[in-house]
N, C-alpha and C. Protein backbone atom coordinates (compact mmCIF):
# COMPACT_ATOMS: atom_id res chain seq x y z
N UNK A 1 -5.75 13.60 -5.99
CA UNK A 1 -4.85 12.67 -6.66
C UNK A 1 -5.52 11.31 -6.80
N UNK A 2 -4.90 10.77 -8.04
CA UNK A 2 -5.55 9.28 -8.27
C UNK A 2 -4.36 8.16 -8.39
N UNK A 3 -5.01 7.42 -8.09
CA UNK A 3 -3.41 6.36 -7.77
C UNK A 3 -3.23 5.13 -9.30
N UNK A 4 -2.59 5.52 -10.40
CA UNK A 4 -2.89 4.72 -11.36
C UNK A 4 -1.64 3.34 -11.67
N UNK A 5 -1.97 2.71 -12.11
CA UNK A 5 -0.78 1.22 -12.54
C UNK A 5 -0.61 1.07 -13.41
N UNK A 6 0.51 1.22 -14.21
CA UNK A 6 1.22 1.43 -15.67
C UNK A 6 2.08 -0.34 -16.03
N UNK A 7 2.03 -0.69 -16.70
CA UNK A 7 2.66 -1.81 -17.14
C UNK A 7 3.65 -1.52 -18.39
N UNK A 8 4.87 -1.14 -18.88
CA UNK A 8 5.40 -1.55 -20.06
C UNK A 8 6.23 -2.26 -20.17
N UNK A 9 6.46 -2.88 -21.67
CA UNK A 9 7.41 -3.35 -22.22
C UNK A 9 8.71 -3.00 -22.97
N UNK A 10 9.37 -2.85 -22.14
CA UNK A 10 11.00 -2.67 -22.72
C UNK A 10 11.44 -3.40 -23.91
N UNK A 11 12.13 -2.88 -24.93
CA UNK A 11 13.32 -3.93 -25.84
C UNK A 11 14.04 -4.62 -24.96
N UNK A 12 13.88 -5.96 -24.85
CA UNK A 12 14.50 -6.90 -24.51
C UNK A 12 16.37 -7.09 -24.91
N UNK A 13 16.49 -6.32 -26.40
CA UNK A 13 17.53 -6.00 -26.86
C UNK A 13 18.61 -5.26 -26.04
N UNK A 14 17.59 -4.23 -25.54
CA UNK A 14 18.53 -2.58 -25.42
C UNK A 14 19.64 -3.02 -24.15
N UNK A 15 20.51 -2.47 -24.19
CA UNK A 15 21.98 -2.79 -23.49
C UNK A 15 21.43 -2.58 -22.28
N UNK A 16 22.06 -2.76 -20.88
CA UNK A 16 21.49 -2.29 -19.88
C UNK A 16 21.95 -1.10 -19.12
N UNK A 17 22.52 0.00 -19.83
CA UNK A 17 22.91 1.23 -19.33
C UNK A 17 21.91 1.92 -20.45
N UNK A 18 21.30 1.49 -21.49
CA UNK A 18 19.60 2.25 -22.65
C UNK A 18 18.62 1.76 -21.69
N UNK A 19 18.51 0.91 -20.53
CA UNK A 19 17.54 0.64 -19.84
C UNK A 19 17.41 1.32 -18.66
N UNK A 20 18.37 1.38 -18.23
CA UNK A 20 18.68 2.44 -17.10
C UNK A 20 17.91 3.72 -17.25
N UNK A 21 18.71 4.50 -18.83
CA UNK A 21 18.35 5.49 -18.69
C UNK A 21 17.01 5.97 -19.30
N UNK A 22 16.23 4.90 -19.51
CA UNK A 22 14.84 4.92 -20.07
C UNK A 22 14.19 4.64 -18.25
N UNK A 23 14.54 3.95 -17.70
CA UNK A 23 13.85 3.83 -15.57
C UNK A 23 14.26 5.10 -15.30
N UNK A 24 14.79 5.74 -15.77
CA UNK A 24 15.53 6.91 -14.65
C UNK A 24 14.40 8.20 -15.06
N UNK A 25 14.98 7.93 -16.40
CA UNK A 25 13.34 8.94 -17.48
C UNK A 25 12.30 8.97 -16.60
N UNK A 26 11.56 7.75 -16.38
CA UNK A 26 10.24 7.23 -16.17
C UNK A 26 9.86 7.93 -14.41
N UNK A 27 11.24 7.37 -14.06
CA UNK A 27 11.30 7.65 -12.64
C UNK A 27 11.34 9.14 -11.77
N UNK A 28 11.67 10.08 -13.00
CA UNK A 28 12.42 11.48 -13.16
C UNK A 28 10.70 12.14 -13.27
N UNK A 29 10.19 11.62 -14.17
CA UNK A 29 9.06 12.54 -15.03
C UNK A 29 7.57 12.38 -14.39
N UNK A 30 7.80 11.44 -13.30
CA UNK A 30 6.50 11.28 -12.20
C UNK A 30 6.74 12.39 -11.61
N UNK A 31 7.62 12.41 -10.79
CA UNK A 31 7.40 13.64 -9.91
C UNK A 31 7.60 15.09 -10.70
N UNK A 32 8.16 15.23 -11.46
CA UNK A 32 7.92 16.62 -12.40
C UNK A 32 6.66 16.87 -12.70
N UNK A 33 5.65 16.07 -13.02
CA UNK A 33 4.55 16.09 -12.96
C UNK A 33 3.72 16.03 -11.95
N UNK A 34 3.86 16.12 -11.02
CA UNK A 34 3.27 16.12 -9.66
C UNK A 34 3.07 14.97 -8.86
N UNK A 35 3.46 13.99 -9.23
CA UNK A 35 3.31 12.75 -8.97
C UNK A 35 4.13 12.08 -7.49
N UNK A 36 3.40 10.79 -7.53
CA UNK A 36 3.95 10.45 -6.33
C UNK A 36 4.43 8.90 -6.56
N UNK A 37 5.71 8.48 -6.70
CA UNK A 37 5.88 7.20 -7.11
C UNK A 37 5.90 6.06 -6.19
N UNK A 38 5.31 5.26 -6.12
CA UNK A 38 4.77 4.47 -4.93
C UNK A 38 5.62 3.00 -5.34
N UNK A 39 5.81 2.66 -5.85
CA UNK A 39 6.40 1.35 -6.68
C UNK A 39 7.11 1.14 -7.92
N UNK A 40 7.89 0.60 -8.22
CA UNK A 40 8.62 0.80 -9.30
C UNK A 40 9.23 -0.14 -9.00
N UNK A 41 8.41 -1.63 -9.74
CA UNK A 41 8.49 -3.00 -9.89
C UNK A 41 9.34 -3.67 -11.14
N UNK A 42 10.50 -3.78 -11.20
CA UNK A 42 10.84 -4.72 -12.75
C UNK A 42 10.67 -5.78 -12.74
N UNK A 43 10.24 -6.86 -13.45
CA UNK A 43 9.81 -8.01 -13.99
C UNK A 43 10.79 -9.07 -14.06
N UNK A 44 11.85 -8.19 -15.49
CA UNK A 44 12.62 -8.81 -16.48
C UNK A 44 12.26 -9.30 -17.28
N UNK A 45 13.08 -10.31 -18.22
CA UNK A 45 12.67 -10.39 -19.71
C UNK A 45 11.65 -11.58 -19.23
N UNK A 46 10.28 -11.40 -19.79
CA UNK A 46 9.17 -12.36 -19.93
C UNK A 46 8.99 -12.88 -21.39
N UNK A 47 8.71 -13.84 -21.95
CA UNK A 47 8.08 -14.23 -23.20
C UNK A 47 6.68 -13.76 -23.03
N UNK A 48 6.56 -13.10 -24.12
CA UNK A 48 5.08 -12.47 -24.51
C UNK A 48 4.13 -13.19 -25.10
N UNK A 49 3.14 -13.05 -25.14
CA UNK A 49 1.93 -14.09 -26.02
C UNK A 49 1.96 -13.66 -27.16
N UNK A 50 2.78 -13.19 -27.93
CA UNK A 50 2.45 -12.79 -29.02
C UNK A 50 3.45 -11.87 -29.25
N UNK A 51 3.80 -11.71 -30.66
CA UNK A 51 5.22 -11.28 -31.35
C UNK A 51 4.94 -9.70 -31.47
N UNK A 52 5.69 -8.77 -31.05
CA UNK A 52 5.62 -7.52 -30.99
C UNK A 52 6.92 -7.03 -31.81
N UNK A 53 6.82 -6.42 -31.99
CA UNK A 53 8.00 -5.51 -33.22
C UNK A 53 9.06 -7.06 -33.51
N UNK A 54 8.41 -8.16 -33.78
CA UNK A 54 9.50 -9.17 -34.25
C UNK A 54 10.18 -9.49 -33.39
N UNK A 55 9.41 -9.60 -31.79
CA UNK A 55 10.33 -10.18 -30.76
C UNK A 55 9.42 -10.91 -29.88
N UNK A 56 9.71 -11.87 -29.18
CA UNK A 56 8.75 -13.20 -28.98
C UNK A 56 9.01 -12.48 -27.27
N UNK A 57 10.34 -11.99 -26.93
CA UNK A 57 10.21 -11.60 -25.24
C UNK A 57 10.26 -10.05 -25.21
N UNK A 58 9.81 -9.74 -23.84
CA UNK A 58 10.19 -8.82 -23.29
C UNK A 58 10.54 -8.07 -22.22
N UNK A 59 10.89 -6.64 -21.90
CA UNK A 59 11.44 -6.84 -20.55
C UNK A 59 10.23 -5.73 -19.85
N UNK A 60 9.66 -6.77 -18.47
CA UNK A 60 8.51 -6.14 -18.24
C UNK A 60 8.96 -5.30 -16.94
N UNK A 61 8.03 -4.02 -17.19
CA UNK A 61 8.39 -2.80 -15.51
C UNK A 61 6.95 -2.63 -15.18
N UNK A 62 6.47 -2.87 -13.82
CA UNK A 62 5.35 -1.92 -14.01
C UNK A 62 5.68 -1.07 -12.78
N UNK A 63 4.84 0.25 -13.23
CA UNK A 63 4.79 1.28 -12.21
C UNK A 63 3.46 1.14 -11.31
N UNK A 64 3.53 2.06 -10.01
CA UNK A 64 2.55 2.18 -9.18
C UNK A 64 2.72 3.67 -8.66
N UNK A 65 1.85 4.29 -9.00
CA UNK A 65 2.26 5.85 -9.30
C UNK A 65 1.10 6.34 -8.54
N UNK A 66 0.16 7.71 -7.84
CA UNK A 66 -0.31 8.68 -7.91
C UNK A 66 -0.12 9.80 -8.96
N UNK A 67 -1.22 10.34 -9.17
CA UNK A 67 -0.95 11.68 -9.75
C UNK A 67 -2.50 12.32 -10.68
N UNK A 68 -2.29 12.93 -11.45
CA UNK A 68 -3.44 13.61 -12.17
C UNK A 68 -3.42 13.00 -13.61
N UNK A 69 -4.50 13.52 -14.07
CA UNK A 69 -4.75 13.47 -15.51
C UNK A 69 -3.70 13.30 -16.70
N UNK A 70 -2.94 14.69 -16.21
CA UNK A 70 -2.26 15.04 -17.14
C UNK A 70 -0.87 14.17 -17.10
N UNK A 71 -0.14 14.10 -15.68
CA UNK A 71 0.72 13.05 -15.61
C UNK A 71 0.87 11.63 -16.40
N UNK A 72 -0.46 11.32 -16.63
CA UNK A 72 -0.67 10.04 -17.19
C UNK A 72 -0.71 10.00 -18.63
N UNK A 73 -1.16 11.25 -19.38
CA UNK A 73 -1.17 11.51 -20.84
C UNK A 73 0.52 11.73 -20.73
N UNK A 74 1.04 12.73 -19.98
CA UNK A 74 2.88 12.32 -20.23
C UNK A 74 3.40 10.95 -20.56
N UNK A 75 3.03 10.52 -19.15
CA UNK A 75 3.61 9.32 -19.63
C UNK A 75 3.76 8.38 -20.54
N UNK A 76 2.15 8.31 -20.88
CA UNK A 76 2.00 7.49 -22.58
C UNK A 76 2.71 8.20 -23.57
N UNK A 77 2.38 9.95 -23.45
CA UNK A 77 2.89 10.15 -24.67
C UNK A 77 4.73 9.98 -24.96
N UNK A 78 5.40 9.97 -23.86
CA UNK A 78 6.73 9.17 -23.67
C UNK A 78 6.71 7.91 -24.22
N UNK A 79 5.79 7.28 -23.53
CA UNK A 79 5.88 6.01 -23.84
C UNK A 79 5.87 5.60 -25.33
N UNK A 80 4.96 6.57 -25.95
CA UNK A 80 4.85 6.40 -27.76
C UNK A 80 5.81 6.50 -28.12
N UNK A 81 6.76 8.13 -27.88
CA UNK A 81 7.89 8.52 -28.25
C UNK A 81 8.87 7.78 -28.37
N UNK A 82 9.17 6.96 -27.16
CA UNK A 82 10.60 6.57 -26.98
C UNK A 82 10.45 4.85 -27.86
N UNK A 83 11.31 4.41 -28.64
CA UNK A 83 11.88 3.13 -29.12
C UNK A 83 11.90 1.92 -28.24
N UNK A 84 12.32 2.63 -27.10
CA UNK A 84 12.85 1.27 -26.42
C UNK A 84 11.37 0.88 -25.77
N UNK A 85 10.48 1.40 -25.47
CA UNK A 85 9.44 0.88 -25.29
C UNK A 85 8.39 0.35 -26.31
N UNK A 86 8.12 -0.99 -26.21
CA UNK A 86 7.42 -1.47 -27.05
C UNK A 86 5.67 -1.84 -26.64
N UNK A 87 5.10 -1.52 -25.47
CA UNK A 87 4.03 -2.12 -25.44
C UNK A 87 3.44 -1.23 -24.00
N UNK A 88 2.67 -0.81 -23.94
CA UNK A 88 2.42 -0.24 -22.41
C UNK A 88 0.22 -0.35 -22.25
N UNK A 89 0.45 -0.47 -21.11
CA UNK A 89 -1.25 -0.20 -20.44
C UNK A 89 -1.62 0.13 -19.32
N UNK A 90 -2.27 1.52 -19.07
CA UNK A 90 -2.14 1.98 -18.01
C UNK A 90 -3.68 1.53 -17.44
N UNK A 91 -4.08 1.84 -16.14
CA UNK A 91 -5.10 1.46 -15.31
C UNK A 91 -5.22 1.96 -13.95
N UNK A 92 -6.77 3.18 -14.03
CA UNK A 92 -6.47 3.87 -12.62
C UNK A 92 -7.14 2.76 -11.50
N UNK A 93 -6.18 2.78 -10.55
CA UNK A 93 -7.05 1.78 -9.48
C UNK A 93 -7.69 2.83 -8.51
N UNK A 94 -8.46 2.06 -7.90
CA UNK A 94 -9.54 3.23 -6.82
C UNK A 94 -9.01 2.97 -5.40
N UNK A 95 -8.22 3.60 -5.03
CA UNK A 95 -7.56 3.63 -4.01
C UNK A 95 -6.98 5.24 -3.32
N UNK A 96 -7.43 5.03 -1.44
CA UNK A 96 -6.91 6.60 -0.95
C UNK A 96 -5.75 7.00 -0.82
N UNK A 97 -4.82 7.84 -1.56
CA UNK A 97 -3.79 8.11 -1.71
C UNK A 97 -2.94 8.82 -0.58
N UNK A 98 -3.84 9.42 0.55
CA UNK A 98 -2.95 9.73 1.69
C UNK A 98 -2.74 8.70 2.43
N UNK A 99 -3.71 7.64 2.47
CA UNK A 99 -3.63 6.01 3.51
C UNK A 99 -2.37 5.66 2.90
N UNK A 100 -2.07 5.64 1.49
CA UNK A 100 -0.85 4.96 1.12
C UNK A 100 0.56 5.69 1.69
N UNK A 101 0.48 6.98 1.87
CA UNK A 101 1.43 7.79 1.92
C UNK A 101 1.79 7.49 3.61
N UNK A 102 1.02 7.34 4.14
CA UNK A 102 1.13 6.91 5.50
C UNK A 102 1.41 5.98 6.25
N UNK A 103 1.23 4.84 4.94
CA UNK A 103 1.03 3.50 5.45
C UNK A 103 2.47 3.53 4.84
N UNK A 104 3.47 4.06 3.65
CA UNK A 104 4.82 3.96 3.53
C UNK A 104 5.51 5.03 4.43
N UNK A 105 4.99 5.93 5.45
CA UNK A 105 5.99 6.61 6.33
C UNK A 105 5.84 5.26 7.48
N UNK A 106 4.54 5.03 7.89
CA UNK A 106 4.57 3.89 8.82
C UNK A 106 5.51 2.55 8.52
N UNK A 107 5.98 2.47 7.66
CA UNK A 107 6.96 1.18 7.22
C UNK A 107 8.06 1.23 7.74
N UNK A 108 8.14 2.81 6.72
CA UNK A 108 9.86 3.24 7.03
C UNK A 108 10.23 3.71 8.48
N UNK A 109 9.28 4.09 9.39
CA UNK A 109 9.83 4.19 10.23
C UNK A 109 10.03 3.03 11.21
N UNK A 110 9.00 1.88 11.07
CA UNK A 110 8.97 0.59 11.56
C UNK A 110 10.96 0.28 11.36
N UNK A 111 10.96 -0.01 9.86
CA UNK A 111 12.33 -0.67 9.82
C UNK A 111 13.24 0.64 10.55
N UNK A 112 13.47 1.38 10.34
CA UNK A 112 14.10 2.62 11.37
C UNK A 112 14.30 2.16 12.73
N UNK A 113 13.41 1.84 13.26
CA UNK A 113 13.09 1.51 14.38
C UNK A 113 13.53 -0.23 14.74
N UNK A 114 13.26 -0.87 13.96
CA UNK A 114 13.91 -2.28 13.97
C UNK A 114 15.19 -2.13 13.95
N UNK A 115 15.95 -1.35 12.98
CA UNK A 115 17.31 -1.34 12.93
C UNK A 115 18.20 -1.26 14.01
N UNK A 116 17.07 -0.31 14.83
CA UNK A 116 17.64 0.62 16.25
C UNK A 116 17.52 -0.58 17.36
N UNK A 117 16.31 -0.76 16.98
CA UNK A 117 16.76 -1.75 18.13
C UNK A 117 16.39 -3.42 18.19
N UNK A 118 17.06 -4.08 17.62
CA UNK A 118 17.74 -5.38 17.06
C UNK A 118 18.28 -6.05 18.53
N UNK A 119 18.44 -5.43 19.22
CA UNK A 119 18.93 -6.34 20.51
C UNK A 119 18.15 -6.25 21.41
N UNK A 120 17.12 -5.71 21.48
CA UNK A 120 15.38 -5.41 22.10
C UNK A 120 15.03 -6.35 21.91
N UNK A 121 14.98 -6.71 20.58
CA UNK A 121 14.16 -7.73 19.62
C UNK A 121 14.71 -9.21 20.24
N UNK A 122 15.78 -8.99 20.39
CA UNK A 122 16.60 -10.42 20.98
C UNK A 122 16.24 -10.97 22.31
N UNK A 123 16.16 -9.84 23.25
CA UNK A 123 15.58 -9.87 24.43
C UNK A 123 14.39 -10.71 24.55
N UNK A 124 13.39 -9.91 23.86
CA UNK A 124 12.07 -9.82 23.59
C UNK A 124 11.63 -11.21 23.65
N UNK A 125 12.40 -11.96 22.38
CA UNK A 125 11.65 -13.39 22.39
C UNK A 125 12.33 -14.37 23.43
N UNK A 126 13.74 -14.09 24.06
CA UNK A 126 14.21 -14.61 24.98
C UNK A 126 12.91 -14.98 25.82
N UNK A 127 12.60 -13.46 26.54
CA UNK A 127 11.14 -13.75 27.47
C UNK A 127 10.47 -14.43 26.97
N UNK A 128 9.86 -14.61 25.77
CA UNK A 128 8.71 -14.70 25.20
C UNK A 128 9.16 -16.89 25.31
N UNK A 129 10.22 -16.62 25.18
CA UNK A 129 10.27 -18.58 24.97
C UNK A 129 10.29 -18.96 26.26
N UNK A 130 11.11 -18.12 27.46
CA UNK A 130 11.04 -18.63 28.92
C UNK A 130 9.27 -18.75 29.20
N UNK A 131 8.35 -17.77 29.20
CA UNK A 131 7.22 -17.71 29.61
C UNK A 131 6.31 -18.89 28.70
N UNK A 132 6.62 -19.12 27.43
CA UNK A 132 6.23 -20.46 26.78
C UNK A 132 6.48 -22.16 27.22
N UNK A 133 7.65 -21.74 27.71
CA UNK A 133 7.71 -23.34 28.23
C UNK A 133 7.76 -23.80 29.87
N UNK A 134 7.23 -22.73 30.69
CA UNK A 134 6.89 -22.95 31.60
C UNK A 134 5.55 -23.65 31.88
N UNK A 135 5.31 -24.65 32.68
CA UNK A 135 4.14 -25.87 32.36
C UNK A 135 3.33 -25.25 33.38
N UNK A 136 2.08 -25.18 33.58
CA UNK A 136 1.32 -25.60 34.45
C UNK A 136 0.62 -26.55 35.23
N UNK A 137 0.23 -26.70 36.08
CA UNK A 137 0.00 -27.90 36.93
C UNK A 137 -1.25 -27.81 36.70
N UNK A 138 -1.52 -29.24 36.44
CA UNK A 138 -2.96 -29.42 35.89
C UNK A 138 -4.09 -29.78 37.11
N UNK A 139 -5.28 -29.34 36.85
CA UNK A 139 -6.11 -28.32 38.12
C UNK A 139 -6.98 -30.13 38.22
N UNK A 140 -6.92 -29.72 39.29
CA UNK A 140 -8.26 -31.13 39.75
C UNK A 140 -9.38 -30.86 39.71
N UNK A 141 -10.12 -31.81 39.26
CA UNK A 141 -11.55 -32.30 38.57
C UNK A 141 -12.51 -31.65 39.73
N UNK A 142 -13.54 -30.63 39.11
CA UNK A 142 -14.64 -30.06 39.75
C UNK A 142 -15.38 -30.84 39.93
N UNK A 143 -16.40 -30.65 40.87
CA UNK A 143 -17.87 -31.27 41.03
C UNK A 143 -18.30 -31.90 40.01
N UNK A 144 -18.52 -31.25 38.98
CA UNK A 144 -19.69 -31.31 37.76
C UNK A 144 -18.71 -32.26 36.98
N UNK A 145 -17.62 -32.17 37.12
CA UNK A 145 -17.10 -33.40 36.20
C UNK A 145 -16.77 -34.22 37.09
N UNK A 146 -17.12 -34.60 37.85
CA UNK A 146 -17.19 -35.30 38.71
C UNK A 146 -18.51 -36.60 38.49
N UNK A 147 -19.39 -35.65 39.09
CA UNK A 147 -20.63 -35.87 38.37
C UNK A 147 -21.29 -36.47 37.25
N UNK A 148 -20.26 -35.58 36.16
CA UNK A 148 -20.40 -36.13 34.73
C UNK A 148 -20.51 -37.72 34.49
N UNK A 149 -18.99 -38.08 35.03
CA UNK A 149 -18.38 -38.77 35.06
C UNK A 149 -19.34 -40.46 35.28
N UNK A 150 -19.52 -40.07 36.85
CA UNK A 150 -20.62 -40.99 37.62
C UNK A 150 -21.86 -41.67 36.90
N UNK A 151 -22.37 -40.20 36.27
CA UNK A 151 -24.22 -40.19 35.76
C UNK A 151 -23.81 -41.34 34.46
N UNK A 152 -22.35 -41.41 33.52
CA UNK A 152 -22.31 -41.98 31.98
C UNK A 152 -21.70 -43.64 32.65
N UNK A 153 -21.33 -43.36 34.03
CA UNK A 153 -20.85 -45.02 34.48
C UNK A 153 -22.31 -45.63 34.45
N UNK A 154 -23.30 -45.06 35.35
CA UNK A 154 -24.04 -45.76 35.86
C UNK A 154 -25.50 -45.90 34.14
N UNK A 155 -25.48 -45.30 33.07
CA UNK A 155 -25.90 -45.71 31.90
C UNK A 155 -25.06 -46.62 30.72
């Protein structure tokens, strides 16, 4: 598997239940294809550099996907198909796709685990501020600074 980053542009127009069901499409047809959807970022309406089907904004999504070859020719060729999309560019990044898969079970189970225990957490820094503001007694002057001291009087 290759981990690729898709950018398109939505009609800024389209109602937001034609937007929905154009994310849901998008969102639906990764994994039918074997895919693995890692991100699924919306933007919202941006002004574009430049006028596309006679519209100065648009509404930007980008994806962060795994998958193959062929997944990615789907998607564009969707992307041609459908109206409501006006602008798209895809880009494989070089990245290991099981580290990612691991590094989002390692998340989710982090917050899992935060959720659980939230009054641990409370504890936790309780100690952590008692053991911070306890002072130490400051240590008396060794020999050598002692010494120091003497050798820069007497120059």
């Amino acid at each position: 598997m290759r981990r690729y980053e898709s950018v398109f542009i939505a009609d800024p127009e389209a109602t937001e239940e034609q937007r929905d069901a154009l994310f849901t499409r998008v969102r639906e047809l990764i994994p039918q294809q074997g895919g693995y959807l890692v991100e699924f970022d919306e933007w919202g309406n941006q002004k574009m550099a430049y006028e596309v089907r006679r519209k100065r904004r648009g509404h930007y999504v980008r994806l962060d996907y795994c998958g193959m070859g062929p997944l990615v020719d789907e998607l564009e060729r969707f992307f041609r198909i459908d109206d409501r999309v006006m602008k798209y560019l895809t880009v494989l990044l070089d990245v290991d796709v099981a580290a990612i898969q691991q590094q989002q079970a390692d998340a989710e189970a982090a917050r899992e685990k935060a959720a659980a225990g939230a009054e641990g957490e409370a504890e936790a820094v309780e100690i952590e501020t008692e053991t911070e503001t306890e002072t130490e007694t400051p240590s008396e002057p060794t020999e050598s600074t002692t010494e120091t001291r003497a050798s820069e009087e007497e120059a």
